[in-house]
C-alpha atoms as a PDB file:
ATOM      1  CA  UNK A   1     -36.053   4.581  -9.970  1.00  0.00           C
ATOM      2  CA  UNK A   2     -32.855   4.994 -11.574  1.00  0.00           C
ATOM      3  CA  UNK A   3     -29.610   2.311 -11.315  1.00  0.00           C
ATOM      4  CA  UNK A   4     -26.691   3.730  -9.395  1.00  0.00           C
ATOM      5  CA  UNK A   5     -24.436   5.210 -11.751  1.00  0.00           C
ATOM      6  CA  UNK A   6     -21.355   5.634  -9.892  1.00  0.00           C
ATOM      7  CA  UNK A   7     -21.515   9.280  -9.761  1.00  0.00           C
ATOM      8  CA  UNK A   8     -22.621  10.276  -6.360  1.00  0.00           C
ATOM      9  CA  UNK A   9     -20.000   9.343  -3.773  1.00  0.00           C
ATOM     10  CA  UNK A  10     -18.603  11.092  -0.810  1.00  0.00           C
ATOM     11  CA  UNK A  11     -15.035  11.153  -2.092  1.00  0.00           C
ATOM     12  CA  UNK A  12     -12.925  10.472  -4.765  1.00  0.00           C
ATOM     13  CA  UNK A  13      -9.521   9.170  -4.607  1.00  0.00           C
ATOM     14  CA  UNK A  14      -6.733   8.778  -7.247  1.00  0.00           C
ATOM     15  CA  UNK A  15      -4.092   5.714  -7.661  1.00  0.00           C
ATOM     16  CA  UNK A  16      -0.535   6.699  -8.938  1.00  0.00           C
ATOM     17  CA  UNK A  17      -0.007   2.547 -10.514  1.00  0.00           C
ATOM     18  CA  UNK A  18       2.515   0.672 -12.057  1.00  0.00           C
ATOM     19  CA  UNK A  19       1.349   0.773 -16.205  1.00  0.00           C
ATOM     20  CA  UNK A  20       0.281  -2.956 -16.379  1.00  0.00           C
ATOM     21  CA  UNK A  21      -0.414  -3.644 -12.998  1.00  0.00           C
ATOM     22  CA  UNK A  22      -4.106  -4.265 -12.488  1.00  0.00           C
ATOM     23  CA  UNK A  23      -3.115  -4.960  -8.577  1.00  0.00           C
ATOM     24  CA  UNK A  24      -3.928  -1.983  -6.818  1.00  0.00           C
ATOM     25  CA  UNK A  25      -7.058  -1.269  -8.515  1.00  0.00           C
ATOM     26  CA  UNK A  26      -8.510  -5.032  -8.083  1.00  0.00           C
ATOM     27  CA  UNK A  27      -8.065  -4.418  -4.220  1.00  0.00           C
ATOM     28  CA  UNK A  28      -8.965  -0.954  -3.707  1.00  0.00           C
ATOM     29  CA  UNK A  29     -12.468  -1.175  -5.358  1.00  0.00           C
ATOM     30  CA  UNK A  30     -12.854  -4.818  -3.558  1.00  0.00           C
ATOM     31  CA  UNK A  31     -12.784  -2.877  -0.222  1.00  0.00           C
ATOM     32  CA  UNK A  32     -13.770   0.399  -0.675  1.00  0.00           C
ATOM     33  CA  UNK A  33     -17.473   1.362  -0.084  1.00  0.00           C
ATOM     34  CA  UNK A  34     -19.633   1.838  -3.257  1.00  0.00           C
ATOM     35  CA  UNK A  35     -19.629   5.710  -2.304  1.00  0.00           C
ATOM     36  CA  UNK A  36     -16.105   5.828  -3.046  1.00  0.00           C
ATOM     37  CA  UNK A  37     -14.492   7.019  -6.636  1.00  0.00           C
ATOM     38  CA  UNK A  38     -11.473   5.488  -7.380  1.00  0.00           C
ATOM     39  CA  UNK A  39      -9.515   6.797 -10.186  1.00  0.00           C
ATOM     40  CA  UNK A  40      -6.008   5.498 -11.413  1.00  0.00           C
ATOM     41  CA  UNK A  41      -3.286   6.640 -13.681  1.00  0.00           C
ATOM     42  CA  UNK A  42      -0.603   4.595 -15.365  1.00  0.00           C
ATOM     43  CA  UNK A  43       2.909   5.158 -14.748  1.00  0.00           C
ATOM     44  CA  UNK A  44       5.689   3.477 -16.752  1.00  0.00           C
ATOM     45  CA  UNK A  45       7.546   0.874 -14.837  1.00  0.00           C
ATOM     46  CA  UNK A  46      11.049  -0.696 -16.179  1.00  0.00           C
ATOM     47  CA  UNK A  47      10.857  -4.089 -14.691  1.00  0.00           C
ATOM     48  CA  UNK A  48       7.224  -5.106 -16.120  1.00  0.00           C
ATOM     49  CA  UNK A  49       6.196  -5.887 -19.448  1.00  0.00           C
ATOM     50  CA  UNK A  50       2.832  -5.893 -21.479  1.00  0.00           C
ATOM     51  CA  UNK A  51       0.208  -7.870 -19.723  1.00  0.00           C
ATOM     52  CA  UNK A  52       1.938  -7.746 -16.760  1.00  0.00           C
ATOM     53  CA  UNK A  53       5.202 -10.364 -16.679  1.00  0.00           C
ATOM     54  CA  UNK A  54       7.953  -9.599 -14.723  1.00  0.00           C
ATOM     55  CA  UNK A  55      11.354 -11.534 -14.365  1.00  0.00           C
ATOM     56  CA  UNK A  56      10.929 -14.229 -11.139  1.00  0.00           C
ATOM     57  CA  UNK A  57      12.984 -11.366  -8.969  1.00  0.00           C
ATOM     58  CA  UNK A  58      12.770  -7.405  -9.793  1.00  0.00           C
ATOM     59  CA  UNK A  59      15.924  -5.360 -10.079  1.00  0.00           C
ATOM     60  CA  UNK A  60      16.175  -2.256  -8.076  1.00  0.00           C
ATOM     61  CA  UNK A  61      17.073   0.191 -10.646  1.00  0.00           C
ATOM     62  CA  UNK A  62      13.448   0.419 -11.760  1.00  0.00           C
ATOM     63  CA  UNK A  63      12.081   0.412  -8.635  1.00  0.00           C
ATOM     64  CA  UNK A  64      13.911   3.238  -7.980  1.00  0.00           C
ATOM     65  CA  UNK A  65      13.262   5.237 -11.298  1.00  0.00           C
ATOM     66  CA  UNK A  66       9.927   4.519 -10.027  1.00  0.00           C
ATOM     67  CA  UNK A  67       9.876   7.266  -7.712  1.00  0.00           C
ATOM     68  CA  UNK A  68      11.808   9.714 -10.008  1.00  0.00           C
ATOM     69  CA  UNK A  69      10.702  12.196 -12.090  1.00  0.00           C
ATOM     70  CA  UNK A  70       9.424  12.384 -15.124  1.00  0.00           C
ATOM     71  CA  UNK A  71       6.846   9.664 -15.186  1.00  0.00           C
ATOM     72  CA  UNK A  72       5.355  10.085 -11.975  1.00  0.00           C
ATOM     73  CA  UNK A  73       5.273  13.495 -11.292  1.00  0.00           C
ATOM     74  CA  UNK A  74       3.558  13.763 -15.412  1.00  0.00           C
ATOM     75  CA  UNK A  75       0.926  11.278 -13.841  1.00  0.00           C
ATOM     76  CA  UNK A  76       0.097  12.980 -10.745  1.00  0.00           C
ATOM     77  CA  UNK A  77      -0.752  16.309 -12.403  1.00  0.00           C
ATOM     78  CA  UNK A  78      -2.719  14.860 -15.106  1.00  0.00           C
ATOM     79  CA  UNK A  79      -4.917  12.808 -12.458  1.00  0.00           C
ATOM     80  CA  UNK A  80      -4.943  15.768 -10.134  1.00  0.00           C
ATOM     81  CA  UNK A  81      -6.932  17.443 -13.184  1.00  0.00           C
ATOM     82  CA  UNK A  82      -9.909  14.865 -11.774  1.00  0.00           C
ATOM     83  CA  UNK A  83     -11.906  16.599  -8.749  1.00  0.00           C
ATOM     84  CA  UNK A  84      -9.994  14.597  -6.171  1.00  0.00           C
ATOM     85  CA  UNK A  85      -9.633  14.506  -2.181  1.00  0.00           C
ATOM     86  CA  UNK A  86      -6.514  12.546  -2.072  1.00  0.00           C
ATOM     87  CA  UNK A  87      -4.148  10.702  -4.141  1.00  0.00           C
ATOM     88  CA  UNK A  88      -1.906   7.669  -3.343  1.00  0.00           C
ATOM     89  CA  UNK A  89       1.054   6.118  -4.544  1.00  0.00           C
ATOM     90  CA  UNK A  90       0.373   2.530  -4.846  1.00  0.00           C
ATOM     91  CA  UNK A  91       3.910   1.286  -4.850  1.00  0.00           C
ATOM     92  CA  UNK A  92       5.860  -0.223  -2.298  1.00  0.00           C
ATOM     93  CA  UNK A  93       9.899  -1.274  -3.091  1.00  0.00           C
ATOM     94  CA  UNK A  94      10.723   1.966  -4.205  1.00  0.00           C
ATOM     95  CA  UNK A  95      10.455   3.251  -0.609  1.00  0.00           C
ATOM     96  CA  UNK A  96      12.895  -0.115   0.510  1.00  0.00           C
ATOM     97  CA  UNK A  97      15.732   1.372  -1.752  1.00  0.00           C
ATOM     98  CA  UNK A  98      15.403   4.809  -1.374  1.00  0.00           C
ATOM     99  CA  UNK A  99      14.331   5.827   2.305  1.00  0.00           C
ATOM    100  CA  UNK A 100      11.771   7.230   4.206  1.00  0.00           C
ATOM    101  CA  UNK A 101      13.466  10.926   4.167  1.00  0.00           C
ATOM    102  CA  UNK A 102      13.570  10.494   0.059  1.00  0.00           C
ATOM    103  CA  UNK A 103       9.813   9.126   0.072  1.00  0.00           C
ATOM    104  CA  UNK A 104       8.904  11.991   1.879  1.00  0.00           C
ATOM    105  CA  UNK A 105      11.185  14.205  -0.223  1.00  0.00           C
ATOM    106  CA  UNK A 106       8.919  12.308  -3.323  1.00  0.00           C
ATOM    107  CA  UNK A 107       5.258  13.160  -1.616  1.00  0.00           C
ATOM    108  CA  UNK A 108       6.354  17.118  -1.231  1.00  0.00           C
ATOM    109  CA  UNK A 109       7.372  16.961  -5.088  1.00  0.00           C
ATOM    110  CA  UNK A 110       4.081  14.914  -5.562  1.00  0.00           C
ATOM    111  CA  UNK A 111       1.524  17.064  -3.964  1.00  0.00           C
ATOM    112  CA  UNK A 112       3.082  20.155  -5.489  1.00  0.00           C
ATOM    113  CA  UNK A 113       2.446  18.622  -9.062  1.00  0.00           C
ATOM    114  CA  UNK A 114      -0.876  17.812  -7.485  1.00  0.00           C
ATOM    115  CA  UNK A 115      -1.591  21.298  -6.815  1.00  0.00           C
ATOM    116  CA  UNK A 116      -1.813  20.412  -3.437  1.00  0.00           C
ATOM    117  CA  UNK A 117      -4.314  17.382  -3.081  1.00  0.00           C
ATOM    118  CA  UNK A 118      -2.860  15.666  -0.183  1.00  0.00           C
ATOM    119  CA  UNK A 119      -0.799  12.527  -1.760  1.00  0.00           C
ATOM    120  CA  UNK A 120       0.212   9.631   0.497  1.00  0.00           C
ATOM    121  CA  UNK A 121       2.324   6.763  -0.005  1.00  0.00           C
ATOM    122  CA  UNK A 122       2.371   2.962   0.927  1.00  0.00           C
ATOM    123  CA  UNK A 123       5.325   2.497   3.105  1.00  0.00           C
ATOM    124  CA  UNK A 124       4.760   5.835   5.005  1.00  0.00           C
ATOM    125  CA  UNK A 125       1.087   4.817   5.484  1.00  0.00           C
ATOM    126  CA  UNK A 126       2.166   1.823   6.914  1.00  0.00           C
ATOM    127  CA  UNK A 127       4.474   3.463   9.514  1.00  0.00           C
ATOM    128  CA  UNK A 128       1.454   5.136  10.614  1.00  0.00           C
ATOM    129  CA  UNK A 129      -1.071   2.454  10.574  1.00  0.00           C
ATOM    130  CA  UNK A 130       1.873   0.122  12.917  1.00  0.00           C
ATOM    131  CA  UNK A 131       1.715   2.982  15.151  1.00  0.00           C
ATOM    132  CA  UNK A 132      -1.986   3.388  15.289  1.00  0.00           C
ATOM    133  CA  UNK A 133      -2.607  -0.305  16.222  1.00  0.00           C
ATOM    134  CA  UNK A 134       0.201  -0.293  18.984  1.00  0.00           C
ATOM    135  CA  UNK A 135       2.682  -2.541  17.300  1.00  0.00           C
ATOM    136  CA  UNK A 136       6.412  -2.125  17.570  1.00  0.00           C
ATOM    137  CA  UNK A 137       7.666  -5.641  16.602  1.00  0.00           C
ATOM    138  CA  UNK A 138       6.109  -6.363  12.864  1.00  0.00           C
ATOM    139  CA  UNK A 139       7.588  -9.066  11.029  1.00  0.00           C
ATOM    140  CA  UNK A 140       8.033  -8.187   6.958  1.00  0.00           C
ATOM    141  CA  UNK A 141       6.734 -10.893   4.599  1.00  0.00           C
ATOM    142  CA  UNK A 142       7.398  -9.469   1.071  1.00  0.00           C
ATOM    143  CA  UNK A 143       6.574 -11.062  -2.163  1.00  0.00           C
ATOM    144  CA  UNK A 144       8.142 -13.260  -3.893  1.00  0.00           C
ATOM    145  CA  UNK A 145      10.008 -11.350  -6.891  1.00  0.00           C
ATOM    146  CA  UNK A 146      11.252  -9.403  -3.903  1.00  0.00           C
ATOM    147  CA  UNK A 147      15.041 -10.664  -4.002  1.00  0.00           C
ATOM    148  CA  UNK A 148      16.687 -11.118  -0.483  1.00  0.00           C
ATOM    149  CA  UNK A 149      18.559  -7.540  -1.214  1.00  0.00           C
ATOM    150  CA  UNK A 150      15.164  -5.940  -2.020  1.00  0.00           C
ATOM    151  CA  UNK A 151      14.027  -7.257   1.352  1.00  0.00           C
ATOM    152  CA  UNK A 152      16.414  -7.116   3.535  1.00  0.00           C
ATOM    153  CA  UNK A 153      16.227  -2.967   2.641  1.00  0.00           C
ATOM    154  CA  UNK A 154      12.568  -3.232   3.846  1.00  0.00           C
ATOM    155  CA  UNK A 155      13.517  -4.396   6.581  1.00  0.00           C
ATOM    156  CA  UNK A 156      16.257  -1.511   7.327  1.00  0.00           C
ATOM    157  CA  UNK A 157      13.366   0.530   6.296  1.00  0.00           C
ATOM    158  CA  UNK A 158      11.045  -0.183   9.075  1.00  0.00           C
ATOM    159  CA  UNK A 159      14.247  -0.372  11.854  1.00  0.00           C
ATOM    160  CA  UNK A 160      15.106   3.052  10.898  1.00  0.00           C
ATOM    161  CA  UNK A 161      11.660   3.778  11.726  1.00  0.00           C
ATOM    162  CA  UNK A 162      12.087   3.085  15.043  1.00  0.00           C
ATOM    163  CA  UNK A 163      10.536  -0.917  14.644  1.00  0.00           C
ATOM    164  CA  UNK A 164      12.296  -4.180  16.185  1.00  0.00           C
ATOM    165  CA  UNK A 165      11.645  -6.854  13.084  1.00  0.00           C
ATOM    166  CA  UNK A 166      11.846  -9.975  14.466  1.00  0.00           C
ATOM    167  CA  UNK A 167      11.481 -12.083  10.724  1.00  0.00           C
ATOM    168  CA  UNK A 168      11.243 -10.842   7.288  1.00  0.00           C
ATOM    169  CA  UNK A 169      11.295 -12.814   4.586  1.00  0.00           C
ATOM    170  CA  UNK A 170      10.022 -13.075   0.702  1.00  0.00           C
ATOM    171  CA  UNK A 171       7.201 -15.540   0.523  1.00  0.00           C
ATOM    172  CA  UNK A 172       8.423 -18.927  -0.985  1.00  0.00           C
ATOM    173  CA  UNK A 173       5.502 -18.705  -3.511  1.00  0.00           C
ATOM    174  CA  UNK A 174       5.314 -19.257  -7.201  1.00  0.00           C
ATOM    175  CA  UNK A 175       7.088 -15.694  -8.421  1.00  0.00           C
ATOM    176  CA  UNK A 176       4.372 -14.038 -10.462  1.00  0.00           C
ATOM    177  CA  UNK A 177       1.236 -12.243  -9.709  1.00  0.00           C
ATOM    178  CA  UNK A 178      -1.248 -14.078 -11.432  1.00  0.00           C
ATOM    179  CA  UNK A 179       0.394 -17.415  -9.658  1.00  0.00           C
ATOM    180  CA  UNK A 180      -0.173 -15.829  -5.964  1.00  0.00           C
ATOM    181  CA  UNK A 181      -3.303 -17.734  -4.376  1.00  0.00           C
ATOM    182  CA  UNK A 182      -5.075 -16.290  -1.467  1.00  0.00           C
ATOM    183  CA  UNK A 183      -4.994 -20.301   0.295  1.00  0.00           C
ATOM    184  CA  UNK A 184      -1.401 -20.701  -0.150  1.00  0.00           C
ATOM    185  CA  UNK A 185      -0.363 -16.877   0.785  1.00  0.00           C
ATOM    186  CA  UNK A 186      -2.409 -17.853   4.211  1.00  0.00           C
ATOM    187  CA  UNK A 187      -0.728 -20.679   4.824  1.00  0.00           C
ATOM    188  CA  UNK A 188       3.192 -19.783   4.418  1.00  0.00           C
ATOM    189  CA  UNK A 189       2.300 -16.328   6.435  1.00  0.00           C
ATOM    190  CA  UNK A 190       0.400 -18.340   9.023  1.00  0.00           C
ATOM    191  CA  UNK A 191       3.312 -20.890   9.521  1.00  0.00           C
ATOM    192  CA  UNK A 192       6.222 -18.596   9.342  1.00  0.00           C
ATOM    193  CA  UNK A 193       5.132 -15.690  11.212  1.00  0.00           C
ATOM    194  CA  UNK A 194       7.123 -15.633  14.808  1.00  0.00           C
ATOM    195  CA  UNK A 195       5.815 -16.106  18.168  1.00  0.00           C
ATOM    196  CA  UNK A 196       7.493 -12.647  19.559  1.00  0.00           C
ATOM    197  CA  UNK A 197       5.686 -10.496  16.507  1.00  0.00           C
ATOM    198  CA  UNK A 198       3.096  -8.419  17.686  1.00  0.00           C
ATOM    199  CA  UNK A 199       2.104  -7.671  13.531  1.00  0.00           C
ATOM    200  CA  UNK A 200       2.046  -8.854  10.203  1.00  0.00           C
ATOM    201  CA  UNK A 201       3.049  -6.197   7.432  1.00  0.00           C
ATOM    202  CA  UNK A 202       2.652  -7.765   3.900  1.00  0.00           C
ATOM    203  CA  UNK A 203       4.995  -5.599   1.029  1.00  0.00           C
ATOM    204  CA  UNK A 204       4.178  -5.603  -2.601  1.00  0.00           C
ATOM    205  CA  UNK A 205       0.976  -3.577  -3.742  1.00  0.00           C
ATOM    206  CA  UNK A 206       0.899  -6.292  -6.574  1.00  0.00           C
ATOM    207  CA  UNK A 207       1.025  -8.676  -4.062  1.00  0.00           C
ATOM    208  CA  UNK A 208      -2.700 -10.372  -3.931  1.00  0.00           C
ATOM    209  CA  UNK A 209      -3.109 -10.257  -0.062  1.00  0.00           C
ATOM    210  CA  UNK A 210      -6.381  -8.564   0.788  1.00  0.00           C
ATOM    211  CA  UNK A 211      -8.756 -11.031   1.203  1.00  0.00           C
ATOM    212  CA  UNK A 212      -6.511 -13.119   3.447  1.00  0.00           C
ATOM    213  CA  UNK A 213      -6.279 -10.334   6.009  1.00  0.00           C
ATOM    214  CA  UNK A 214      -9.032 -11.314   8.242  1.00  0.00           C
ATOM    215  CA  UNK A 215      -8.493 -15.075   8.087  1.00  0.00           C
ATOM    216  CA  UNK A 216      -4.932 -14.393   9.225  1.00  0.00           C
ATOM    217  CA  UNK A 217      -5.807 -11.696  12.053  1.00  0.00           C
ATOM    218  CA  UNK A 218      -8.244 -14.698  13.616  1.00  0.00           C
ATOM    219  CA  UNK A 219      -5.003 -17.336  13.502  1.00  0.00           C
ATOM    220  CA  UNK A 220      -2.629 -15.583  14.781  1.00  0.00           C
ATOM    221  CA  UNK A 221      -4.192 -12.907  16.634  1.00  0.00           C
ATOM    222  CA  UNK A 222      -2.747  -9.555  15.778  1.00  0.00           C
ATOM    223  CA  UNK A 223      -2.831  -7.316  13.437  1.00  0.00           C
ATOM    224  CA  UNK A 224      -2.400  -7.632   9.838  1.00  0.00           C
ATOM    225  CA  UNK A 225      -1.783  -4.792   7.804  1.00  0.00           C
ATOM    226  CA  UNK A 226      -1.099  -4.778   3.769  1.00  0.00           C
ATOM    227  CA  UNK A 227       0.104  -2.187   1.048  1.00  0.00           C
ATOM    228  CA  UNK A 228      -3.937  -1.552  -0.339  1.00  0.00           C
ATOM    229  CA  UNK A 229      -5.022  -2.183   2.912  1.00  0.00           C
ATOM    230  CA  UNK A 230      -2.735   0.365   4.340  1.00  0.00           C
ATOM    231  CA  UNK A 231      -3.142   2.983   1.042  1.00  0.00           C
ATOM    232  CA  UNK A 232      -6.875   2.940   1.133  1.00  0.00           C
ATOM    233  CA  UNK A 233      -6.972   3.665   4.766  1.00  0.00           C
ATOM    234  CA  UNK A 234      -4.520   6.880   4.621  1.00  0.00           C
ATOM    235  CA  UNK A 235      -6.041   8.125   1.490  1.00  0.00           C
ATOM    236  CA  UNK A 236      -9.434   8.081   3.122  1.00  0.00           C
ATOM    237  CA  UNK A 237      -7.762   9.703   6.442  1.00  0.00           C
ATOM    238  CA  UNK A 238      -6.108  11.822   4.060  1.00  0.00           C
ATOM    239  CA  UNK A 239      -9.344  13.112   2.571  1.00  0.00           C
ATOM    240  CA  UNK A 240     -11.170  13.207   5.857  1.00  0.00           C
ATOM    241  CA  UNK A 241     -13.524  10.549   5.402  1.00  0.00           C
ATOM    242  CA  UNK A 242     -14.260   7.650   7.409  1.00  0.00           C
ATOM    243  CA  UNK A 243     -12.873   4.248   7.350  1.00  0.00           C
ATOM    244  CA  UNK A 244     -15.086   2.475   9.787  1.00  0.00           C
ATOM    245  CA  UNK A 245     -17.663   1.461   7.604  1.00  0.00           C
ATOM    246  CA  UNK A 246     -15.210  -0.993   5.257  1.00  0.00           C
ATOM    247  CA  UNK A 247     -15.435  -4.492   7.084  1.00  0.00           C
ATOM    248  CA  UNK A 248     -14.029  -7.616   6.564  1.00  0.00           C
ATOM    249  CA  UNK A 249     -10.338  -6.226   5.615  1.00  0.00           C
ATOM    250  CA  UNK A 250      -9.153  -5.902   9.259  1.00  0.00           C
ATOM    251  CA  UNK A 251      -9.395  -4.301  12.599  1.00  0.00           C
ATOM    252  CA  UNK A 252      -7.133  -1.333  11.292  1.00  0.00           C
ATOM    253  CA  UNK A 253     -10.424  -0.006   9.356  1.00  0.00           C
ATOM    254  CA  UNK A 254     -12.413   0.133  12.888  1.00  0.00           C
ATOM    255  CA  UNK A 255     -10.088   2.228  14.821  1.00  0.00           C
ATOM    256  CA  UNK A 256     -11.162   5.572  15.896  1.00  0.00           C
ATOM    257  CA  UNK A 257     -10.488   8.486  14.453  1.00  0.00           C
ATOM    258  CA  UNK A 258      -7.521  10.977  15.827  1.00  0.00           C
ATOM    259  CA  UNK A 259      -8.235  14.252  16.602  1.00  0.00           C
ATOM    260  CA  UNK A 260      -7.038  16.397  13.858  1.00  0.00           C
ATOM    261  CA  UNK A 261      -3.875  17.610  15.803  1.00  0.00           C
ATOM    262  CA  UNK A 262      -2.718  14.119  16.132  1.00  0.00           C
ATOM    263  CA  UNK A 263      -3.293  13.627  12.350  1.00  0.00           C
ATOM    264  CA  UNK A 264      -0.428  13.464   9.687  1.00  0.00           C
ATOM    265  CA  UNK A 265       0.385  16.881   7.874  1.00  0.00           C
ATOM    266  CA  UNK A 266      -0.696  14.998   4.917  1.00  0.00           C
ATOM    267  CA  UNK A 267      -4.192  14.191   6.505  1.00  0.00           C
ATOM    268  CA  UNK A 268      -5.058  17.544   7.292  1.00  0.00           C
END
């Protein structure tokens, strides 16, 4: 009788965001079941202006302010005031320049301000989704306002994780996220990836990547994994829903479940 309204859905998750990045959103809602809330809030980033321009590479003293307080921290407690299960932190090069033990440091300080909603974070959730389809050699393709700096620190990122990284590389694409299209992303990954890489990781949650994922996973035959891809599926984990119903966005979303012991202290 009546039109769905929007208002009955298992869970509800919340999106820390850049302030005029429209990224994350676009691609969480695109993948996410209709029975799941998504809910974002704004947080002021250095290196973009109004509408969403950025320069053609980022510098890294925003990205890392990014992850400081005040801004983020402010956000996080005003969308933990919204009956959320989890919150994520749609951002990816600020855990490049400061570290895993630093992002980690940032999602205690996080889920504190939270009130304790479990909050999880790109990079992290990436580390776990590598681990959870049995890669260990991933080559990085970042995006292209990712300077050679910003990636080779990605790249340290994921060694000191315990990953061999046979290639990484910022995409030789037209720098800007509006000028990012899903054919030409396909093709450069598809043609640069390595023989010896048993993954694909993708950086940038601006980075439009999500509806290339299972195009690429049929070329080249293993695993793709991207920052939305990766966020939705740890936030859902997170709030102890499942992921095997979202299709079409790669095999990650059809793995099975771990038994709660096995889980993340931020997925219990």
């Amino acid at each position: 009788m009546w039109r769905n309204d929007g208002w009955d859905v298992r869970v509800r998750l919340g999106v820390l965001t850049p302030h005029a990045d429209v990224g994350p959103e676009s691609e969480l809602r695109a993948m996410a079941p209709a029975d799941v809330g998504l809910h974002a809030a704004r947080v002021p980033f250095g290196a973009m202006r109004s509408g969403g321009g950025m320069d053609e590479t980022i510098p890294l003293a925003p990205v890392r302010a990014f992850a400081e307080p005040p801004y983020v921290d402010e956000a996080a407690e005003r969308l933990a005031a919204a009956p959320l299960n989890a919150m994520g932190f749609a951002f990816t090069s600020s855990a490049y320049v400061i570290g895993a033990a630093a992002e980690e440091a940032m999602l205690e300080r996080l889920r504190t301000r939270a009130g304790g909603i479990p909050v999880v974070a790109t990079c992290a959730a990436t580390v776990e989704a590598l681990h959870a389809v049995g890669a260990t050699r991933p080559a990085l393709i970042d995006p292209p306002w990712f300077d050679a700096e910003l990636n080779a620190l990605g790249r340290r990122y994921y060694q000191d994780a315990g990953f061999e990284v046979p290639f990484s590389a910022p995409c030789a694409l037209p720098s800007g996220q509006t000028l990012v299209q899903p054919a030409e992303l396909y093709e450069w990954v598809s043609t640069h990836v390595p023989d010896d890489a048993d993954a694909v990781v993708l950086g940038g949650n601006g980075l439009r990547a999500v509806g290339v994922i299972e195009r690429l996973e049929l070329r080249l035959g293993r695993p793709v994994l991207t920052p939305n891809q990766v966020l939705l599926w740890a936030m859902l984990r997170a709030a102890g829903t499942s992921t095997d119903d979202i299709t079409g966005y790669g095999r990650l979303f059809s793995l099975p479940e771990p038994p709660p012991h096995e889980r993340p202290a931020s997925a219990r």
